[in-house]
N, C-alpha and C. Protein backbone atom coordinates (compact mmCIF):
# COMPACT_ATOMS: atom_id res chain seq x y z
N UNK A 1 108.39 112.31 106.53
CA UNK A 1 107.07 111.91 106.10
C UNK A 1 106.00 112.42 107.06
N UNK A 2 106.38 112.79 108.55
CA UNK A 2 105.24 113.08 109.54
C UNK A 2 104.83 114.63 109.27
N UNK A 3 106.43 115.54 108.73
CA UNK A 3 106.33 116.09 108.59
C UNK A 3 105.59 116.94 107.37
N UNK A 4 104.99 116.06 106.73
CA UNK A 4 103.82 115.94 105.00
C UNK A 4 102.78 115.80 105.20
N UNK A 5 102.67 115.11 106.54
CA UNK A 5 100.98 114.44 106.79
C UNK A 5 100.74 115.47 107.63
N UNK A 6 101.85 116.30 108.52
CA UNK A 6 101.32 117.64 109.73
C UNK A 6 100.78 118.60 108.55
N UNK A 7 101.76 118.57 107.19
CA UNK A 7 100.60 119.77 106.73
C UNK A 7 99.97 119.50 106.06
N UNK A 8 99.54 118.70 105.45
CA UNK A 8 98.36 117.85 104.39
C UNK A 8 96.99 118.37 106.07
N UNK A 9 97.51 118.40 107.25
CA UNK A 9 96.10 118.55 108.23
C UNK A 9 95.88 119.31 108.25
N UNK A 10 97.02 120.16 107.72
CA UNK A 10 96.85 122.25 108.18
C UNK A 10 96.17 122.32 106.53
N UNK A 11 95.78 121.51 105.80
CA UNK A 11 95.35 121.48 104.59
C UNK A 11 96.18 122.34 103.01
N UNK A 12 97.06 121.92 103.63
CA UNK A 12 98.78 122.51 102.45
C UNK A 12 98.69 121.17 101.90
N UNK A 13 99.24 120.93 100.25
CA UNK A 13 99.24 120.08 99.80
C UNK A 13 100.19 120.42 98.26
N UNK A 14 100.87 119.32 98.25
CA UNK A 14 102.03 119.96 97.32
C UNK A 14 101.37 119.77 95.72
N UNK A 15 101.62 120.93 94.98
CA UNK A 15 101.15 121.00 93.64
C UNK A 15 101.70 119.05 92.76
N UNK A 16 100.58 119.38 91.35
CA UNK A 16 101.13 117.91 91.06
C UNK A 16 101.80 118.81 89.78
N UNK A 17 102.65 117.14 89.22
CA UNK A 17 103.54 117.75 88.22
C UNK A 17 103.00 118.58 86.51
N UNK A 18 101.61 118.07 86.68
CA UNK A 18 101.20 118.79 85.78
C UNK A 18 100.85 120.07 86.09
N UNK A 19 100.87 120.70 87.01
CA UNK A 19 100.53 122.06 87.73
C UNK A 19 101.87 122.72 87.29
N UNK A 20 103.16 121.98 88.05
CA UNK A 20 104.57 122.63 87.59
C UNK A 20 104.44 122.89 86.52
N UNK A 21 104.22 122.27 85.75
CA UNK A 21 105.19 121.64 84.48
C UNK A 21 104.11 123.33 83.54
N UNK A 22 103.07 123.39 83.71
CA UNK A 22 101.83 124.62 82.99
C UNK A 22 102.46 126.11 83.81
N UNK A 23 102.62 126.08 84.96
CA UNK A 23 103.35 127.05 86.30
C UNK A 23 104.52 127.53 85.15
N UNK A 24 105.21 126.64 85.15
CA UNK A 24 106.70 126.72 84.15
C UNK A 24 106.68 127.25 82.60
N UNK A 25 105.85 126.64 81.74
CA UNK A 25 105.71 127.10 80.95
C UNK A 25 105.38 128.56 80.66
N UNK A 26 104.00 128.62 81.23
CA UNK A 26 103.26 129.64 80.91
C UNK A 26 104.29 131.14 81.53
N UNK A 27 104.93 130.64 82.47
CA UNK A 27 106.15 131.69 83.40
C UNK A 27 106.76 132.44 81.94
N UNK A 28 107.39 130.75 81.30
CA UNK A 28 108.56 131.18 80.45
C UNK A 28 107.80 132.44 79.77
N UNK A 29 106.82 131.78 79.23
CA UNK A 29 106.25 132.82 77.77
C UNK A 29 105.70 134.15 77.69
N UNK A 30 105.42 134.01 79.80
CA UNK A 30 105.31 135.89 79.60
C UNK A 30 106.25 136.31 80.25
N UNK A 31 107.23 135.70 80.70
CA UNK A 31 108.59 136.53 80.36
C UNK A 31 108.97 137.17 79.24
N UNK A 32 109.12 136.05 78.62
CA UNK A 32 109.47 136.37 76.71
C UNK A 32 108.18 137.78 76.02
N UNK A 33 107.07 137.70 76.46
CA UNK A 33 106.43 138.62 76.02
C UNK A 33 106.56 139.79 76.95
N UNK A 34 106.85 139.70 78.51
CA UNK A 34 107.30 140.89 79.09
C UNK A 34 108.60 141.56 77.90
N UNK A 35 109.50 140.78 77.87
CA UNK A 35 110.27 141.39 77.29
C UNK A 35 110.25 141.73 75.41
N UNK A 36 109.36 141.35 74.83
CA UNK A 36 108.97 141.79 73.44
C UNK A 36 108.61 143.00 73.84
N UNK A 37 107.37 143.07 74.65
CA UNK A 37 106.37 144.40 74.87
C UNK A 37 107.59 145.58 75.27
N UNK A 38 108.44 145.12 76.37
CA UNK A 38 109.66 146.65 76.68
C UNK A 38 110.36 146.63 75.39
N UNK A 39 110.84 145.68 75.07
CA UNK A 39 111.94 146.16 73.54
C UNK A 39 111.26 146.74 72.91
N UNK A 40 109.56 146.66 72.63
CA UNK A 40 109.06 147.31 71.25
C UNK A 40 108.37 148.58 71.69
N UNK A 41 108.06 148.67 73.21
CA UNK A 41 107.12 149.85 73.88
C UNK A 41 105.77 149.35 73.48
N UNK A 42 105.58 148.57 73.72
CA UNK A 42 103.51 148.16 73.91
C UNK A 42 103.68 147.86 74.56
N UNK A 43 102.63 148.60 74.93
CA UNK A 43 101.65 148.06 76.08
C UNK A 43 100.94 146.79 76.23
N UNK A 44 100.40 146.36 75.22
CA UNK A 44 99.85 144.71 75.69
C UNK A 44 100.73 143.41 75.76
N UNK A 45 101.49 143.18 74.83
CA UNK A 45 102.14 142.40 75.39
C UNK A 45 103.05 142.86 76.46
N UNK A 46 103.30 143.47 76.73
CA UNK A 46 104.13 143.62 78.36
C UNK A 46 103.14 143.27 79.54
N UNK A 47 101.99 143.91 79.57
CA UNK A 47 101.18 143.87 80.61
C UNK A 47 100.26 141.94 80.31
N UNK A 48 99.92 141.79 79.44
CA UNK A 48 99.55 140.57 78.87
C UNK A 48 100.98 139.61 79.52
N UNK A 49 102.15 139.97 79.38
CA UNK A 49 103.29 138.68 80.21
C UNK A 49 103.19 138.98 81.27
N UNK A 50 102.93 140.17 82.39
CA UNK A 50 102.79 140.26 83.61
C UNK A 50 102.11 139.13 83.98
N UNK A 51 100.95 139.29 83.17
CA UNK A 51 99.76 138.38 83.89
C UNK A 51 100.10 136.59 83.99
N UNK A 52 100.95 136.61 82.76
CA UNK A 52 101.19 135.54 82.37
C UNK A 52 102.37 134.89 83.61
N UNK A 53 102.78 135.58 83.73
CA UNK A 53 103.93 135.16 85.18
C UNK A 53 103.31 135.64 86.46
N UNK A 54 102.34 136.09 86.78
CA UNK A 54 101.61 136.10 88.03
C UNK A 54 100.69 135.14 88.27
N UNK A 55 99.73 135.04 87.34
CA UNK A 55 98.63 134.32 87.70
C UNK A 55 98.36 133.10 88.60
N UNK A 56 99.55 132.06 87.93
CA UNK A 56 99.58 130.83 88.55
C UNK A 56 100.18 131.07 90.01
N UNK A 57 100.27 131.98 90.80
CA UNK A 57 100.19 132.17 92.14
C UNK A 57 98.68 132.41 92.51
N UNK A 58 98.04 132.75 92.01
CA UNK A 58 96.14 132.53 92.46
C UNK A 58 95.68 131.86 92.31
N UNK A 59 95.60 131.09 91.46
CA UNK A 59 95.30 129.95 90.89
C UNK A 59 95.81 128.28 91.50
N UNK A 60 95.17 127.83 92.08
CA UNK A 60 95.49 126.10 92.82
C UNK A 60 95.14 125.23 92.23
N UNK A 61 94.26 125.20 90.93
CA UNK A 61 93.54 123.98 90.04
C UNK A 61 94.38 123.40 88.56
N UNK A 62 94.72 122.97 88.93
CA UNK A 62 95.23 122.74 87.43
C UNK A 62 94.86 122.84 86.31
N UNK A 63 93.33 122.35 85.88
CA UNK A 63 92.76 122.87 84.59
C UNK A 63 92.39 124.29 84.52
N UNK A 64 92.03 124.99 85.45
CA UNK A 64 91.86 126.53 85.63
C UNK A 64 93.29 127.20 85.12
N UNK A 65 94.11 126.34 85.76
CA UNK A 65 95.70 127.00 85.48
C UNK A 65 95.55 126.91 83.77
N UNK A 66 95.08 125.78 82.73
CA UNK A 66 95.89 125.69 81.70
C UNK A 66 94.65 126.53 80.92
N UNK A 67 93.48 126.66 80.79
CA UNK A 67 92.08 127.64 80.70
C UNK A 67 92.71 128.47 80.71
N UNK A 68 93.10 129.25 81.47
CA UNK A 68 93.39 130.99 81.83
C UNK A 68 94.71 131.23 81.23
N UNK A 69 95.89 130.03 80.91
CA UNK A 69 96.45 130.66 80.17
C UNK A 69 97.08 130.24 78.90
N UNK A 70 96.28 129.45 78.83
CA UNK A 70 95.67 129.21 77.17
C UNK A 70 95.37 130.61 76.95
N UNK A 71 93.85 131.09 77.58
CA UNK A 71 93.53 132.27 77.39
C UNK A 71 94.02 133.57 77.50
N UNK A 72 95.09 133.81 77.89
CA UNK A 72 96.36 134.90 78.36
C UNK A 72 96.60 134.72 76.62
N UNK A 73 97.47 133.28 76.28
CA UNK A 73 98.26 132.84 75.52
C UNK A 73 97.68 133.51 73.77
N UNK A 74 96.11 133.32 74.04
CA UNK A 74 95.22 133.64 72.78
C UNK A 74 95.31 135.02 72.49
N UNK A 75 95.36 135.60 73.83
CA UNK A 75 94.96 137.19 73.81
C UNK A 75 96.01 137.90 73.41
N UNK A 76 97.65 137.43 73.75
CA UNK A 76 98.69 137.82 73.14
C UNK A 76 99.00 137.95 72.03
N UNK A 77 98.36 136.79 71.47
CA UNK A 77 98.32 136.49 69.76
C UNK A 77 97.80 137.44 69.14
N UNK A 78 96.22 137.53 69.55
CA UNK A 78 95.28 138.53 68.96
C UNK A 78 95.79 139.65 69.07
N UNK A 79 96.29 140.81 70.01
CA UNK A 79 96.88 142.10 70.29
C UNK A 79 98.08 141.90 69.62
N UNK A 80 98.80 141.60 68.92
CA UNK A 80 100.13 141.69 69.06
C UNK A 80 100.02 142.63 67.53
N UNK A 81 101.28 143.39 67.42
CA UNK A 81 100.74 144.48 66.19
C UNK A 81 101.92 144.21 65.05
């Protein structure tokens, strides 16, 4: 426990479960669209799941997290051929 409160000072603070739980999801689904986009050769959904499994490493807010990939999520839809 001392060892939670030393970095809560260094200002580290552990994600909450709704952060995982959007982190996780959104992972799965541009995996799944990484891999539509190589099986079919497009370009957007492949590069569209990149983003989708990177992002939530820049991202520390939770509603920003589910915004951006909601909005990933929309844009896949729309491009998809």
């Amino acid at each position: 426990m001392n060892d939670l409160k030393a970095l809560e000072s260094f200002g580290f603070t552990l994600p909450s479960p709704a952060y995982l739980v959007g982190a996780i999801l959104f992972g799965i689904i541009g995996y799944a669209a990484y891999r539509y986009g190589k099986k079919t050769s497009l370009g957007y959904p492949k590069w569209i799941g990149v983003a989708l499994m990177l992002y939530p490493y820049a991202i520390s807010q939770t509603w920003l997290l589910y915004v951006v990939g909601c909005g990933l999520c929309i844009g896949l839809y729309t491009f998809r051929e």
